[in-house]
N, C-alpha and C. Protein backbone atom coordinates (compact mmCIF):
# COMPACT_ATOMS: atom_id res chain seq x y z
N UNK A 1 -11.54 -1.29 -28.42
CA UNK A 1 -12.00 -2.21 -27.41
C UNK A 1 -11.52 -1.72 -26.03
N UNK A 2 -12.27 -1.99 -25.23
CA UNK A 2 -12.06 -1.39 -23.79
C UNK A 2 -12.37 -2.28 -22.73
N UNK A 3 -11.57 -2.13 -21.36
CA UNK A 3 -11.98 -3.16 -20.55
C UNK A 3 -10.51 -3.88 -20.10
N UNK A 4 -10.52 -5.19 -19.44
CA UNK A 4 -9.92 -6.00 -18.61
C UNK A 4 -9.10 -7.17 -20.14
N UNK A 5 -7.60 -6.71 -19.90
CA UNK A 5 -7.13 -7.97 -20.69
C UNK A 5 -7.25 -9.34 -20.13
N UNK A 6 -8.15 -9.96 -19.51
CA UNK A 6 -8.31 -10.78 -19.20
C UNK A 6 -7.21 -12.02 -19.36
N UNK A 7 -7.25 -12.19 -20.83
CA UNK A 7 -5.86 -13.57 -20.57
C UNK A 7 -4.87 -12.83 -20.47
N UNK A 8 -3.99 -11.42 -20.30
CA UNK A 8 -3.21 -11.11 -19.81
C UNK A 8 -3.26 -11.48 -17.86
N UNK A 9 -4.01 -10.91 -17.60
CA UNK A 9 -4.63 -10.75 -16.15
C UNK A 9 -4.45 -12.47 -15.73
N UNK A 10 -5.21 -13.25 -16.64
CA UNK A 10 -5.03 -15.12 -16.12
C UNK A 10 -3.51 -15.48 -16.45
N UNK A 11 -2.54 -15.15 -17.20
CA UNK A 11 -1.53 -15.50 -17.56
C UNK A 11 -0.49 -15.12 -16.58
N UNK A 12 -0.88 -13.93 -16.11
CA UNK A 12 0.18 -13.44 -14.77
C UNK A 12 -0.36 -13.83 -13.80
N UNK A 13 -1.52 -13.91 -13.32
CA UNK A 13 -1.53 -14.24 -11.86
C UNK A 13 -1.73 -16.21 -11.99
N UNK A 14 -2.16 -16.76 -12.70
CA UNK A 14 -1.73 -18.41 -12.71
C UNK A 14 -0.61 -18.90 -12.89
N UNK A 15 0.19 -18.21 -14.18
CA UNK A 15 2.06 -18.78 -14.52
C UNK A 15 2.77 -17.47 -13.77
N UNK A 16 2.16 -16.33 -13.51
CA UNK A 16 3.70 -15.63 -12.75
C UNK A 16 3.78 -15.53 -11.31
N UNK A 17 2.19 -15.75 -10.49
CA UNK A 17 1.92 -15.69 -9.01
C UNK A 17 1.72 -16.81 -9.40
N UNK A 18 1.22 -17.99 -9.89
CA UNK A 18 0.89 -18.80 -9.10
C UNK A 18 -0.59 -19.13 -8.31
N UNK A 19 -1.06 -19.02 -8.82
CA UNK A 19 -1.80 -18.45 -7.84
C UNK A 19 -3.03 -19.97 -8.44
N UNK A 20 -3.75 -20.57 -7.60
CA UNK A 20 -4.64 -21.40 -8.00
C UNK A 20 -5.78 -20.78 -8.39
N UNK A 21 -6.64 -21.48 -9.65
CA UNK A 21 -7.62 -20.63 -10.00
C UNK A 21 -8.78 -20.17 -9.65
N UNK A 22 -9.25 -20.50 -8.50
CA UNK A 22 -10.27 -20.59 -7.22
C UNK A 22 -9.43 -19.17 -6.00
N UNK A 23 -8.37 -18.95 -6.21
CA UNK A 23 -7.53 -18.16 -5.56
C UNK A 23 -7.40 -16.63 -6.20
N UNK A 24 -7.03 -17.00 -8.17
CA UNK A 24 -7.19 -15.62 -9.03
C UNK A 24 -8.49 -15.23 -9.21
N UNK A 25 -9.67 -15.73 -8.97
CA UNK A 25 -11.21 -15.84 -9.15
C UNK A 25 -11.72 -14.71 -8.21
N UNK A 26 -11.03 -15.18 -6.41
CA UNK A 26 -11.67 -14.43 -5.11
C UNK A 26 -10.97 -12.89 -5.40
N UNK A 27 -9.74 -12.66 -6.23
CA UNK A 27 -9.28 -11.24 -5.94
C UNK A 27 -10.20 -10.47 -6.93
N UNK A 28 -10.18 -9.09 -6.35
CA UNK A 28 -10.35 -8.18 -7.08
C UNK A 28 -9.60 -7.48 -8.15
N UNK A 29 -9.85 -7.00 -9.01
CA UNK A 29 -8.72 -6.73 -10.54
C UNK A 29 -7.72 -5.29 -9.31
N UNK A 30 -8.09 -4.54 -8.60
CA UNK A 30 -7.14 -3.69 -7.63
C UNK A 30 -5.80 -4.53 -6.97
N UNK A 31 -6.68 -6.36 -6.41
CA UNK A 31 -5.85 -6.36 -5.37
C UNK A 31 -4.84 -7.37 -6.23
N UNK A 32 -5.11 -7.43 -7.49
CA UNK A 32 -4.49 -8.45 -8.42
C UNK A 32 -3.42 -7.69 -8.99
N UNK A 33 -3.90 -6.12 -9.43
CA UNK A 33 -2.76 -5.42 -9.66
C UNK A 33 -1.75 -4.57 -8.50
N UNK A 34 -1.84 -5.37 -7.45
CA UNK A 34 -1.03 -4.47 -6.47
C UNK A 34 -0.07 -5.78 -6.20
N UNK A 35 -0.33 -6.67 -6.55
CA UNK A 35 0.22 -8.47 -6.42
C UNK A 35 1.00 -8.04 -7.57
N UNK A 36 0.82 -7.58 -8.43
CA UNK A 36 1.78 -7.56 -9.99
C UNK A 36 2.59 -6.48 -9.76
N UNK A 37 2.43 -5.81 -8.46
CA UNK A 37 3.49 -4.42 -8.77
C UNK A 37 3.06 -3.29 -9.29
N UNK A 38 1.80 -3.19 -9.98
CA UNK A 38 1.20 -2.34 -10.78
C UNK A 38 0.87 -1.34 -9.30
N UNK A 39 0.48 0.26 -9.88
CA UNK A 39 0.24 1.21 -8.77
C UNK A 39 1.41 2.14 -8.25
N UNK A 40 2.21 2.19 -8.59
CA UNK A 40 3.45 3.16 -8.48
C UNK A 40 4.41 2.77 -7.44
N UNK A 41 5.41 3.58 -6.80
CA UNK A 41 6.05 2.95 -5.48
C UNK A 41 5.75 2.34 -4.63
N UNK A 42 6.01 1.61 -3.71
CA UNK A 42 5.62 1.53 -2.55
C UNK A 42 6.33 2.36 -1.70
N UNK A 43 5.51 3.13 -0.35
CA UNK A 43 6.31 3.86 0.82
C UNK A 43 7.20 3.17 1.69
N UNK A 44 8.41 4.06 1.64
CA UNK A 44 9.56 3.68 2.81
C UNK A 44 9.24 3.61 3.97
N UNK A 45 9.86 3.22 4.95
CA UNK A 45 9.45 3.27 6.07
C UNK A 45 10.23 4.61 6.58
N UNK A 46 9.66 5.27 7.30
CA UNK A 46 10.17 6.45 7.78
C UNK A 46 11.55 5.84 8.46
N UNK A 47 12.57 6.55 8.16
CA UNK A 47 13.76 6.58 9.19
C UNK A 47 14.35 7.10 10.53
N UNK A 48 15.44 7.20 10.95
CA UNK A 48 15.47 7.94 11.91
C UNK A 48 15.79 9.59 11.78
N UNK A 49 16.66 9.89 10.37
CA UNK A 49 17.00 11.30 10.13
C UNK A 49 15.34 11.78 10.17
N UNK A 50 14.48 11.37 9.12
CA UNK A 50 13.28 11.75 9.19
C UNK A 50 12.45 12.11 10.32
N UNK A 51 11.98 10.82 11.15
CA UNK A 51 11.45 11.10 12.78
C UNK A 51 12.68 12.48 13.54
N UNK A 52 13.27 12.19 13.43
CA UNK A 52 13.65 13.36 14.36
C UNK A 52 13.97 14.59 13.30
N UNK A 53 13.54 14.86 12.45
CA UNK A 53 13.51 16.08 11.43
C UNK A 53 11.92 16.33 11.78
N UNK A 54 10.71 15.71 12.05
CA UNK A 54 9.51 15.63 12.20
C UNK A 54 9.47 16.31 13.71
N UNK A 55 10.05 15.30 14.41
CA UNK A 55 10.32 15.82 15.68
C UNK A 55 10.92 17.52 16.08
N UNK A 56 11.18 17.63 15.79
CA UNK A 56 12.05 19.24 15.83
C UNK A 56 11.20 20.11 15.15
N UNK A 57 10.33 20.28 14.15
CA UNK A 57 9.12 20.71 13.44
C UNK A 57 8.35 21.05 14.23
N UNK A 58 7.23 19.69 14.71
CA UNK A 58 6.53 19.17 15.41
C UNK A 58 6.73 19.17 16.89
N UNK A 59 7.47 19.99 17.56
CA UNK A 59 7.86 19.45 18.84
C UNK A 59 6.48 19.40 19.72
N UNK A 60 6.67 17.96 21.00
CA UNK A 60 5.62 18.23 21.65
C UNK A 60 5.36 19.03 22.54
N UNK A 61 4.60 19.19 22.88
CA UNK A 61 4.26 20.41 23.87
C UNK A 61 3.29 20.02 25.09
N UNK A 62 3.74 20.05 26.44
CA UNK A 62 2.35 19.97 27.53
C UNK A 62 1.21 20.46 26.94
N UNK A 63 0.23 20.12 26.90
CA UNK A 63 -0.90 20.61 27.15
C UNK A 63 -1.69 21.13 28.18
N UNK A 64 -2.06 21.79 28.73
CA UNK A 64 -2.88 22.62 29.94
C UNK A 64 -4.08 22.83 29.63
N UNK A 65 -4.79 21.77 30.91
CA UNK A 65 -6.13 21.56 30.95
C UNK A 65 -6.79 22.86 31.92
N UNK A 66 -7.69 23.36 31.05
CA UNK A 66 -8.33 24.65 31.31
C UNK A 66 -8.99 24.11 32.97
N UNK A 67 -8.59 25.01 33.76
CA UNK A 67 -9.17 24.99 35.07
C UNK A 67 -7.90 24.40 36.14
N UNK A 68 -6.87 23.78 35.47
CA UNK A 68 -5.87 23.36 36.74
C UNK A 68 -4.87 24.11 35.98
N UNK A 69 -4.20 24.09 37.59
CA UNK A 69 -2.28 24.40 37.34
C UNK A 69 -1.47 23.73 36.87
């Protein structure tokens, strides 16, 4: 059998979100499993060692617009 566990899917998002059933109805099965945690890590927010490890890589540079000094 293949497909959507469905009363798994109604059992977590009504008894573990909460969620009213007019509410688990409007999501999509993606945005239902990103509500459950499902989908792997979530990203850190970059830090400061990072930005300035990026920075020093990346350094900026003037740009010079062809035709002026």
């Amino acid at each position: 059998m293949s497909g959507l566990d469905w009363p798994g899917l109604m059992r977590a998002g009504l008894q573990e979100l909460r969620l009213r059933p007019a509410e688990f109805w409007a999501l999509s099965p993606a945005e239902l499993a990103l509500m459950l945690g499902a989908g792997g890590p979530i990203a850190r927010p970059m830090g400061r060692a990072r930005l300035d490890e990026l920075l020093a890589r990346f350094p900026d540079a003037p740009t010079r617009i062809e035709g002026r000094k």
